[in-house]
C-alpha atoms as a PDB file:
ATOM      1  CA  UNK A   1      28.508  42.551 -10.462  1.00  0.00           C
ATOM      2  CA  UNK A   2      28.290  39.677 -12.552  1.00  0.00           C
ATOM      3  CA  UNK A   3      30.283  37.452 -10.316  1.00  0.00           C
ATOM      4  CA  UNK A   4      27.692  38.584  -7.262  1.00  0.00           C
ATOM      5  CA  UNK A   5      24.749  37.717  -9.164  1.00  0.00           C
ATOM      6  CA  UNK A   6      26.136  34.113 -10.663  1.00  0.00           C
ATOM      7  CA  UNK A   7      26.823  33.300  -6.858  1.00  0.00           C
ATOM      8  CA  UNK A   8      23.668  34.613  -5.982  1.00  0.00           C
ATOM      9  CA  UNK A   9      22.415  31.938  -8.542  1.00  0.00           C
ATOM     10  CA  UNK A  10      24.154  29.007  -7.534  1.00  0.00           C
ATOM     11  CA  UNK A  11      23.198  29.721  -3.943  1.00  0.00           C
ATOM     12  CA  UNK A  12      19.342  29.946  -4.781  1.00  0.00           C
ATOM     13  CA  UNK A  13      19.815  26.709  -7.231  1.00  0.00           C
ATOM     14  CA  UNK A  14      21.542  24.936  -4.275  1.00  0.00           C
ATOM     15  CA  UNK A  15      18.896  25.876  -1.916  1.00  0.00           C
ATOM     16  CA  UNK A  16      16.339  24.877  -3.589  1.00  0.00           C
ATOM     17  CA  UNK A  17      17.564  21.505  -4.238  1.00  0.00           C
ATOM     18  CA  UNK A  18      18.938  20.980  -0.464  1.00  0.00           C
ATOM     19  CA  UNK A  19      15.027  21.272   0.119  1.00  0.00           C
ATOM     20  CA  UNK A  20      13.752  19.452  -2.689  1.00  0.00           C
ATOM     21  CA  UNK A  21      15.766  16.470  -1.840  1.00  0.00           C
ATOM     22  CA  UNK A  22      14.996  17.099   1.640  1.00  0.00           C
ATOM     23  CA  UNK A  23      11.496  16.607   1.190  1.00  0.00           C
ATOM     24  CA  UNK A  24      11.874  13.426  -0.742  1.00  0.00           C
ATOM     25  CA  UNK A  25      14.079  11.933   1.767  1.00  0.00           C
ATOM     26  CA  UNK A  26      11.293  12.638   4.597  1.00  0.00           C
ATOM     27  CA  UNK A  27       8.480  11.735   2.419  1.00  0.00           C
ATOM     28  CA  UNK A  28      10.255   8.249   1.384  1.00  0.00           C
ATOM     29  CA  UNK A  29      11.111   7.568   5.365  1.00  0.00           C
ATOM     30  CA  UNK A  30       7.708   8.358   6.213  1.00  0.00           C
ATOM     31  CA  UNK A  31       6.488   5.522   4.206  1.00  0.00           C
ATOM     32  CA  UNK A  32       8.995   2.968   5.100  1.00  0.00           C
ATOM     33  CA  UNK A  33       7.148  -0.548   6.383  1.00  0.00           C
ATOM     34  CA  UNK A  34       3.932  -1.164   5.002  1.00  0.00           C
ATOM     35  CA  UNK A  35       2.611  -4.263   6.770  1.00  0.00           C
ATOM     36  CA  UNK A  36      -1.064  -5.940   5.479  1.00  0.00           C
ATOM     37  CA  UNK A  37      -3.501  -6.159   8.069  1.00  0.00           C
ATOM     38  CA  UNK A  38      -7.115  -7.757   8.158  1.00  0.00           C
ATOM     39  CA  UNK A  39      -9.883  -8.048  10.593  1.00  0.00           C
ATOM     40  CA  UNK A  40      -8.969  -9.132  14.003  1.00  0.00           C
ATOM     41  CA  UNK A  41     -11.674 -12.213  13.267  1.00  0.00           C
ATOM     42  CA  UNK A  42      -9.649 -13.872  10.328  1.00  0.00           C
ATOM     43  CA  UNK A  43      -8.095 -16.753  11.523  1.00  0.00           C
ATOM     44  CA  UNK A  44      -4.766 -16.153  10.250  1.00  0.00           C
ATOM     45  CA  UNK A  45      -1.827 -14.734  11.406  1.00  0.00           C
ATOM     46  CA  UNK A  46       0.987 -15.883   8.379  1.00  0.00           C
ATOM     47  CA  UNK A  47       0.646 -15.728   4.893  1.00  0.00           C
ATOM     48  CA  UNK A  48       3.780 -17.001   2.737  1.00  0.00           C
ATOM     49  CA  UNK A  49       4.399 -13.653  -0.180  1.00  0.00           C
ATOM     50  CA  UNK A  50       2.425 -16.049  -2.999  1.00  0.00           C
ATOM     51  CA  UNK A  51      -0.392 -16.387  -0.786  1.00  0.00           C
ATOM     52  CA  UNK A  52      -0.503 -12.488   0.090  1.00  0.00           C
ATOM     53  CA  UNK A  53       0.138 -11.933  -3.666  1.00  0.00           C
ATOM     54  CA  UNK A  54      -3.205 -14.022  -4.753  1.00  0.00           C
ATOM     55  CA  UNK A  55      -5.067 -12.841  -2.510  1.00  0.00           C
ATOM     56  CA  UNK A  56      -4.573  -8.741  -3.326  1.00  0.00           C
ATOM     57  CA  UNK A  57      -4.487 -10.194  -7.056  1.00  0.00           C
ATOM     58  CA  UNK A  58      -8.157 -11.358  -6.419  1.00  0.00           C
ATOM     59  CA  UNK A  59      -7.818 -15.187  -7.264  1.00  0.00           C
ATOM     60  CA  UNK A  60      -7.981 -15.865  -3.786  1.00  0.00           C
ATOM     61  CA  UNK A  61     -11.234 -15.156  -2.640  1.00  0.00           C
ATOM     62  CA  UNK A  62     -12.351 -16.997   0.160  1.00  0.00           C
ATOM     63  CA  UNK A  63     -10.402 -17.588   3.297  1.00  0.00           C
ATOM     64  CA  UNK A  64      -9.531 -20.895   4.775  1.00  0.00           C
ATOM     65  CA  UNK A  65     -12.818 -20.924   7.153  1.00  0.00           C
ATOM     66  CA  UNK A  66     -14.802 -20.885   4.468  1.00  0.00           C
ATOM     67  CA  UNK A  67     -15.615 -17.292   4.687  1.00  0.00           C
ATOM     68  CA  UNK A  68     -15.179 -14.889   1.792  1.00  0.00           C
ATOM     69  CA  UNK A  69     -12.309 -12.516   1.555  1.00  0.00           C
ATOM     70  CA  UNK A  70     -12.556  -8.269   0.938  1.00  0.00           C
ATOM     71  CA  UNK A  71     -10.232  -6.818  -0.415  1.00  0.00           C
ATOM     72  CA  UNK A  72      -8.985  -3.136   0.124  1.00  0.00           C
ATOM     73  CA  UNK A  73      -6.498  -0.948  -1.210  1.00  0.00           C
ATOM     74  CA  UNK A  74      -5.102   2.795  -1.931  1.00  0.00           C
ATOM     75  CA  UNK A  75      -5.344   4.405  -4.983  1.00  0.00           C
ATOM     76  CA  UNK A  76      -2.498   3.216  -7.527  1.00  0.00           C
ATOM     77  CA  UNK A  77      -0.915   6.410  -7.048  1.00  0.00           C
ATOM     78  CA  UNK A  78      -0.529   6.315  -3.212  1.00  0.00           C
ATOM     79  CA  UNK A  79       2.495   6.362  -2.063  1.00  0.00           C
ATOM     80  CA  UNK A  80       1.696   3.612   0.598  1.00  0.00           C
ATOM     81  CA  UNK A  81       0.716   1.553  -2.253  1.00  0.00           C
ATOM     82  CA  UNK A  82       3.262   1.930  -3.985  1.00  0.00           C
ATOM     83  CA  UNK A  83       5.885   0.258  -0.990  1.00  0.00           C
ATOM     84  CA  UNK A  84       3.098  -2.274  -0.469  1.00  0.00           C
ATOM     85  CA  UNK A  85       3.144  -3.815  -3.610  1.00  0.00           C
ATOM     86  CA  UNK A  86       6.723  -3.690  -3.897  1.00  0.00           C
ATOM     87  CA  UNK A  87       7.949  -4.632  -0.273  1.00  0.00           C
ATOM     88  CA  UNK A  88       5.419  -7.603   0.550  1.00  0.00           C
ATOM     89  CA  UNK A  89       3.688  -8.406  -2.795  1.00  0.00           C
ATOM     90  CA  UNK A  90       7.212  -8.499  -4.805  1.00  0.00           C
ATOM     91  CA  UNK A  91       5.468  -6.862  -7.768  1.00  0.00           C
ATOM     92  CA  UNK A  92       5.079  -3.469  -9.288  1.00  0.00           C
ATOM     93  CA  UNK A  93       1.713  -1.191  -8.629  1.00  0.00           C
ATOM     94  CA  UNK A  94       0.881  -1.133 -12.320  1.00  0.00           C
ATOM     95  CA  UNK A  95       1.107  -5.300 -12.438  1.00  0.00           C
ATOM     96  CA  UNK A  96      -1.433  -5.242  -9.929  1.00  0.00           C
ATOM     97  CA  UNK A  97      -3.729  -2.634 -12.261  1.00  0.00           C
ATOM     98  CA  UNK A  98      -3.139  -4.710 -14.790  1.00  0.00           C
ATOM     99  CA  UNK A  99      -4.310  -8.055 -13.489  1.00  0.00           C
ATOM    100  CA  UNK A 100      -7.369  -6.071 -11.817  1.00  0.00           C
ATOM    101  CA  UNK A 101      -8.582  -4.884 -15.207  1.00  0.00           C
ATOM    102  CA  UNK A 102      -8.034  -8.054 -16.907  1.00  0.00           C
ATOM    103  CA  UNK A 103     -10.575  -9.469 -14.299  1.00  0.00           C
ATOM    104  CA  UNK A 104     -12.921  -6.931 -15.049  1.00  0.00           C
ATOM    105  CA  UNK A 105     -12.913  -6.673 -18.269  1.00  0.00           C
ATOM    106  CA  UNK A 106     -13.128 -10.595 -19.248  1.00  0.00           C
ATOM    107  CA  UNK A 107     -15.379 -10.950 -16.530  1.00  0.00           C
ATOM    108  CA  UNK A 108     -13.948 -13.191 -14.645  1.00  0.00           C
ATOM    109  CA  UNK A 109     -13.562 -10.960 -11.292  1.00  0.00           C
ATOM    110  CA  UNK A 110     -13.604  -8.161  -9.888  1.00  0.00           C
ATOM    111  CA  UNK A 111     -11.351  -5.551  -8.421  1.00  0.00           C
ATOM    112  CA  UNK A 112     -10.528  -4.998  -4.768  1.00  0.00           C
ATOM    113  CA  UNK A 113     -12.345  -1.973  -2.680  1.00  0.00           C
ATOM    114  CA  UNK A 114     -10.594   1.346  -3.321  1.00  0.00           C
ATOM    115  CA  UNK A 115     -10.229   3.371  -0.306  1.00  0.00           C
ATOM    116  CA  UNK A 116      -9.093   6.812   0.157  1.00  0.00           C
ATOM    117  CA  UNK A 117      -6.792   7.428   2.862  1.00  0.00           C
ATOM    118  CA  UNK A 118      -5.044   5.017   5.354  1.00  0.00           C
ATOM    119  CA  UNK A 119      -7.786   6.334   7.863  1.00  0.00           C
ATOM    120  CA  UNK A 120     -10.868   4.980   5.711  1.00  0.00           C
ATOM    121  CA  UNK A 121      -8.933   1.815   4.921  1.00  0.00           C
ATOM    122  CA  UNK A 122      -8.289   1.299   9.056  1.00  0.00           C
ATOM    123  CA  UNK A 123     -11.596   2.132   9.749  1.00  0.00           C
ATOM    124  CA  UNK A 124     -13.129  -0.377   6.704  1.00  0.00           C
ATOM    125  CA  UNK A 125     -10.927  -3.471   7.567  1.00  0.00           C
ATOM    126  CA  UNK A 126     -11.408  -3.025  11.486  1.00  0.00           C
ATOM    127  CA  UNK A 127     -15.127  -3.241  10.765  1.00  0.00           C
ATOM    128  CA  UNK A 128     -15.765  -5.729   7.821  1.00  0.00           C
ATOM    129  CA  UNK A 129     -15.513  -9.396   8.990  1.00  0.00           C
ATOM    130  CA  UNK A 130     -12.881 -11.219   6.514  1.00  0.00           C
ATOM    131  CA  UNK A 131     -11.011  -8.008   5.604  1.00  0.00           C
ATOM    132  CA  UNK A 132      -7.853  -7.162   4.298  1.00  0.00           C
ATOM    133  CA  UNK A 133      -5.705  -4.114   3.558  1.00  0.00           C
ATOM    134  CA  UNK A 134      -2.572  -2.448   4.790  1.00  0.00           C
ATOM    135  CA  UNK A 135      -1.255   0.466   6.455  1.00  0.00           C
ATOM    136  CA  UNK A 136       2.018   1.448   7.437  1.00  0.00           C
ATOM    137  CA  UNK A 137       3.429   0.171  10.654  1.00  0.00           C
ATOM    138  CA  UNK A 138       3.036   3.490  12.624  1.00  0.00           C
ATOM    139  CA  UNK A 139      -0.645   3.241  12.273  1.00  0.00           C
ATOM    140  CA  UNK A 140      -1.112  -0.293  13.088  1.00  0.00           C
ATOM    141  CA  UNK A 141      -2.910  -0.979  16.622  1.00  0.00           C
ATOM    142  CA  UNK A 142      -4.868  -3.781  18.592  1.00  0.00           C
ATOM    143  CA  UNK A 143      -7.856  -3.130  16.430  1.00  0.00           C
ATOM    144  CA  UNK A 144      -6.682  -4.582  13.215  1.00  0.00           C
ATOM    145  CA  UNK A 145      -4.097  -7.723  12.811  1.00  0.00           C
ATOM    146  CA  UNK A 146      -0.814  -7.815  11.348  1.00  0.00           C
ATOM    147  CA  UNK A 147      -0.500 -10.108   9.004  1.00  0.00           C
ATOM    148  CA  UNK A 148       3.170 -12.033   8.788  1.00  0.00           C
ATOM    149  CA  UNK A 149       4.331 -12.516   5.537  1.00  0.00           C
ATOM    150  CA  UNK A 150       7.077 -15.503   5.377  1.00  0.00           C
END
Protein backbone atom coordinates (compact mmCIF):
# COMPACT_ATOMS: atom_id res chain seq x y z
CA UNK A 1 0.00 0.00 0.00
CA UNK A 2 2.67 2.22 0.80
CA UNK A 3 4.66 1.52 -2.28
CA UNK A 4 1.19 2.37 -4.43
CA UNK A 5 0.72 5.56 -2.79
CA UNK A 6 4.66 6.82 -2.95
CA UNK A 7 4.30 6.05 -6.81
CA UNK A 8 1.14 7.64 -6.85
CA UNK A 9 3.21 10.65 -5.45
CA UNK A 10 5.99 10.79 -7.66
CA UNK A 11 3.62 10.48 -10.60
CA UNK A 12 1.44 13.56 -9.44
CA UNK A 13 4.90 15.51 -8.51
CA UNK A 14 6.15 14.63 -12.05
CA UNK A 15 3.05 15.76 -13.63
CA UNK A 16 2.81 18.67 -12.29
CA UNK A 17 6.19 19.78 -13.12
CA UNK A 18 6.04 18.31 -16.89
CA UNK A 19 3.27 21.14 -17.00
CA UNK A 20 4.80 23.71 -15.04
CA UNK A 21 7.84 23.69 -17.15
CA UNK A 22 5.69 23.31 -20.03
CA UNK A 23 4.09 26.45 -19.54
CA UNK A 24 7.27 28.35 -19.05
CA UNK A 25 8.77 27.01 -22.11
CA UNK A 26 5.58 28.30 -24.21
CA UNK A 27 5.30 31.45 -22.35
CA UNK A 28 9.23 32.25 -22.91
CA UNK A 29 8.81 31.25 -26.89
CA UNK A 30 5.89 33.34 -27.09
CA UNK A 31 7.90 36.32 -26.27
CA UNK A 32 10.91 35.65 -28.29
CA UNK A 33 11.85 38.92 -30.70
CA UNK A 34 10.84 42.08 -29.43
CA UNK A 35 11.62 44.61 -32.16
CA UNK A 36 11.06 48.73 -31.35
CA UNK A 37 8.83 50.33 -33.62
CA UNK A 38 7.76 54.11 -34.04
CA UNK A 39 5.42 56.03 -36.17
CA UNK A 40 5.53 55.32 -39.79
CA UNK A 41 6.36 59.39 -40.12
CA UNK A 42 9.81 59.27 -38.24
CA UNK A 43 12.38 59.50 -40.59
CA UNK A 44 14.41 56.73 -39.44
CA UNK A 45 14.76 53.37 -40.17
CA UNK A 46 18.36 52.35 -38.07
CA UNK A 47 19.29 53.16 -34.79
CA UNK A 48 22.86 51.80 -33.56
CA UNK A 49 21.88 49.90 -29.62
CA UNK A 50 23.41 53.37 -27.82
CA UNK A 51 21.16 55.40 -29.77
CA UNK A 52 18.00 53.06 -29.03
CA UNK A 53 19.33 52.91 -25.42
CA UNK A 54 19.19 56.98 -24.98
CA UNK A 55 16.43 57.36 -26.43
CA UNK A 56 14.09 54.74 -24.11
CA UNK A 57 16.51 56.19 -21.27
CA UNK A 58 14.90 59.66 -22.02
CA UNK A 59 18.14 61.77 -22.78
CA UNK A 60 17.28 61.66 -26.22
CA UNK A 61 14.41 63.63 -26.74
CA UNK A 62 14.05 65.08 -29.94
CA UNK A 63 14.52 63.30 -33.20
CA UNK A 64 16.88 64.26 -35.92
CA UNK A 65 14.07 66.46 -37.85
CA UNK A 66 13.80 68.50 -35.22
CA UNK A 67 10.67 67.02 -33.95
CA UNK A 68 10.25 65.80 -30.38
CA UNK A 69 10.38 62.19 -29.46
CA UNK A 70 7.42 60.03 -27.21
CA UNK A 71 8.27 57.59 -25.58
CA UNK A 72 6.20 54.37 -24.72
CA UNK A 73 6.62 51.36 -22.83
CA UNK A 74 5.05 48.21 -20.81
CA UNK A 75 4.84 48.02 -17.36
CA UNK A 76 8.32 46.91 -15.72
CA UNK A 77 6.82 43.72 -15.03
CA UNK A 78 5.75 42.77 -18.61
CA UNK A 79 7.13 40.13 -19.88
CA UNK A 80 7.66 41.88 -23.34
CA UNK A 81 9.56 44.37 -21.46
CA UNK A 82 11.44 42.45 -19.92
CA UNK A 83 13.14 40.79 -23.53
CA UNK A 84 13.08 44.38 -24.78
CA UNK A 85 15.33 45.81 -22.51
CA UNK A 86 17.50 42.94 -22.48
CA UNK A 87 17.62 41.86 -26.27
CA UNK A 88 17.92 45.44 -27.99
CA UNK A 89 18.65 47.89 -25.11
CA UNK A 90 21.55 45.51 -23.58
CA UNK A 91 20.39 46.48 -20.08
CA UNK A 92 18.28 45.10 -17.33
CA UNK A 93 14.39 46.33 -16.77
CA UNK A 94 15.17 47.62 -13.30
CA UNK A 95 18.32 49.88 -14.85
CA UNK A 96 15.85 51.41 -16.93
CA UNK A 97 13.44 52.14 -13.59
CA UNK A 98 16.18 53.34 -12.13
CA UNK A 99 17.39 55.97 -14.55
CA UNK A 100 13.54 56.95 -15.06
CA UNK A 101 13.17 57.84 -11.39
CA UNK A 102 16.37 59.55 -11.12
CA UNK A 103 14.91 61.92 -13.87
CA UNK A 104 11.96 62.44 -12.00
CA UNK A 105 12.93 62.87 -8.95
CA UNK A 106 15.95 65.49 -9.58
CA UNK A 107 13.87 66.99 -12.03
CA UNK A 108 15.66 66.82 -14.75
CA UNK A 109 13.10 64.61 -16.98
CA UNK A 110 10.58 62.76 -17.16
CA UNK A 111 9.55 59.19 -17.66
CA UNK A 112 8.35 57.56 -20.85
CA UNK A 113 4.35 56.87 -21.43
CA UNK A 114 3.27 53.67 -19.68
CA UNK A 115 0.96 51.65 -21.67
CA UNK A 116 -0.97 48.67 -20.83
CA UNK A 117 -0.99 46.00 -23.25
CA UNK A 118 0.89 45.56 -26.62
CA UNK A 119 -2.60 46.51 -28.18
CA UNK A 120 -2.72 50.14 -26.50
CA UNK A 121 0.99 50.58 -27.18
CA UNK A 122 0.27 49.62 -31.22
CA UNK A 123 -2.57 51.64 -31.27
CA UNK A 124 -0.62 54.86 -29.34
CA UNK A 125 2.61 54.75 -31.52
CA UNK A 126 0.60 54.17 -34.90
CA UNK A 127 -1.23 57.37 -34.03
CA UNK A 128 1.21 59.86 -32.26
CA UNK A 129 3.56 61.57 -34.79
CA UNK A 130 7.34 60.99 -33.45
CA UNK A 131 6.50 57.81 -31.50
CA UNK A 132 8.26 55.05 -30.22
CA UNK A 133 7.65 51.71 -28.51
CA UNK A 134 7.91 48.03 -29.23
CA UNK A 135 6.03 44.99 -29.71
CA UNK A 136 6.95 41.64 -30.48
CA UNK A 137 7.57 40.68 -34.04
CA UNK A 138 4.26 38.71 -34.51
CA UNK A 139 2.34 41.84 -34.00
CA UNK A 140 4.29 44.12 -36.10
CA UNK A 141 2.43 45.30 -39.46
CA UNK A 142 2.55 48.12 -42.22
CA UNK A 143 1.05 50.51 -39.75
CA UNK A 144 3.95 51.00 -37.46
CA UNK A 145 7.89 50.85 -38.53
CA UNK A 146 10.46 48.56 -37.48
CA UNK A 147 13.12 50.07 -36.26
CA UNK A 148 16.78 48.31 -37.10
CA UNK A 149 18.99 48.26 -34.41
CA UNK A 150 22.83 47.84 -35.65
Amino acid sequence: MTGNHLSSSLKCILLASLIFFCNVAVAGEAVKTVRPITHPGVGVDHLSCNLLRSIFGMRLRIWQDGSPIRVFVLPDNAPIHNVFSKQQLNIFPYQLRATWDRLTFTGTGQAPITVQSEDEMYALVASTPGAIGYLSEARIDEHVKVIHVD
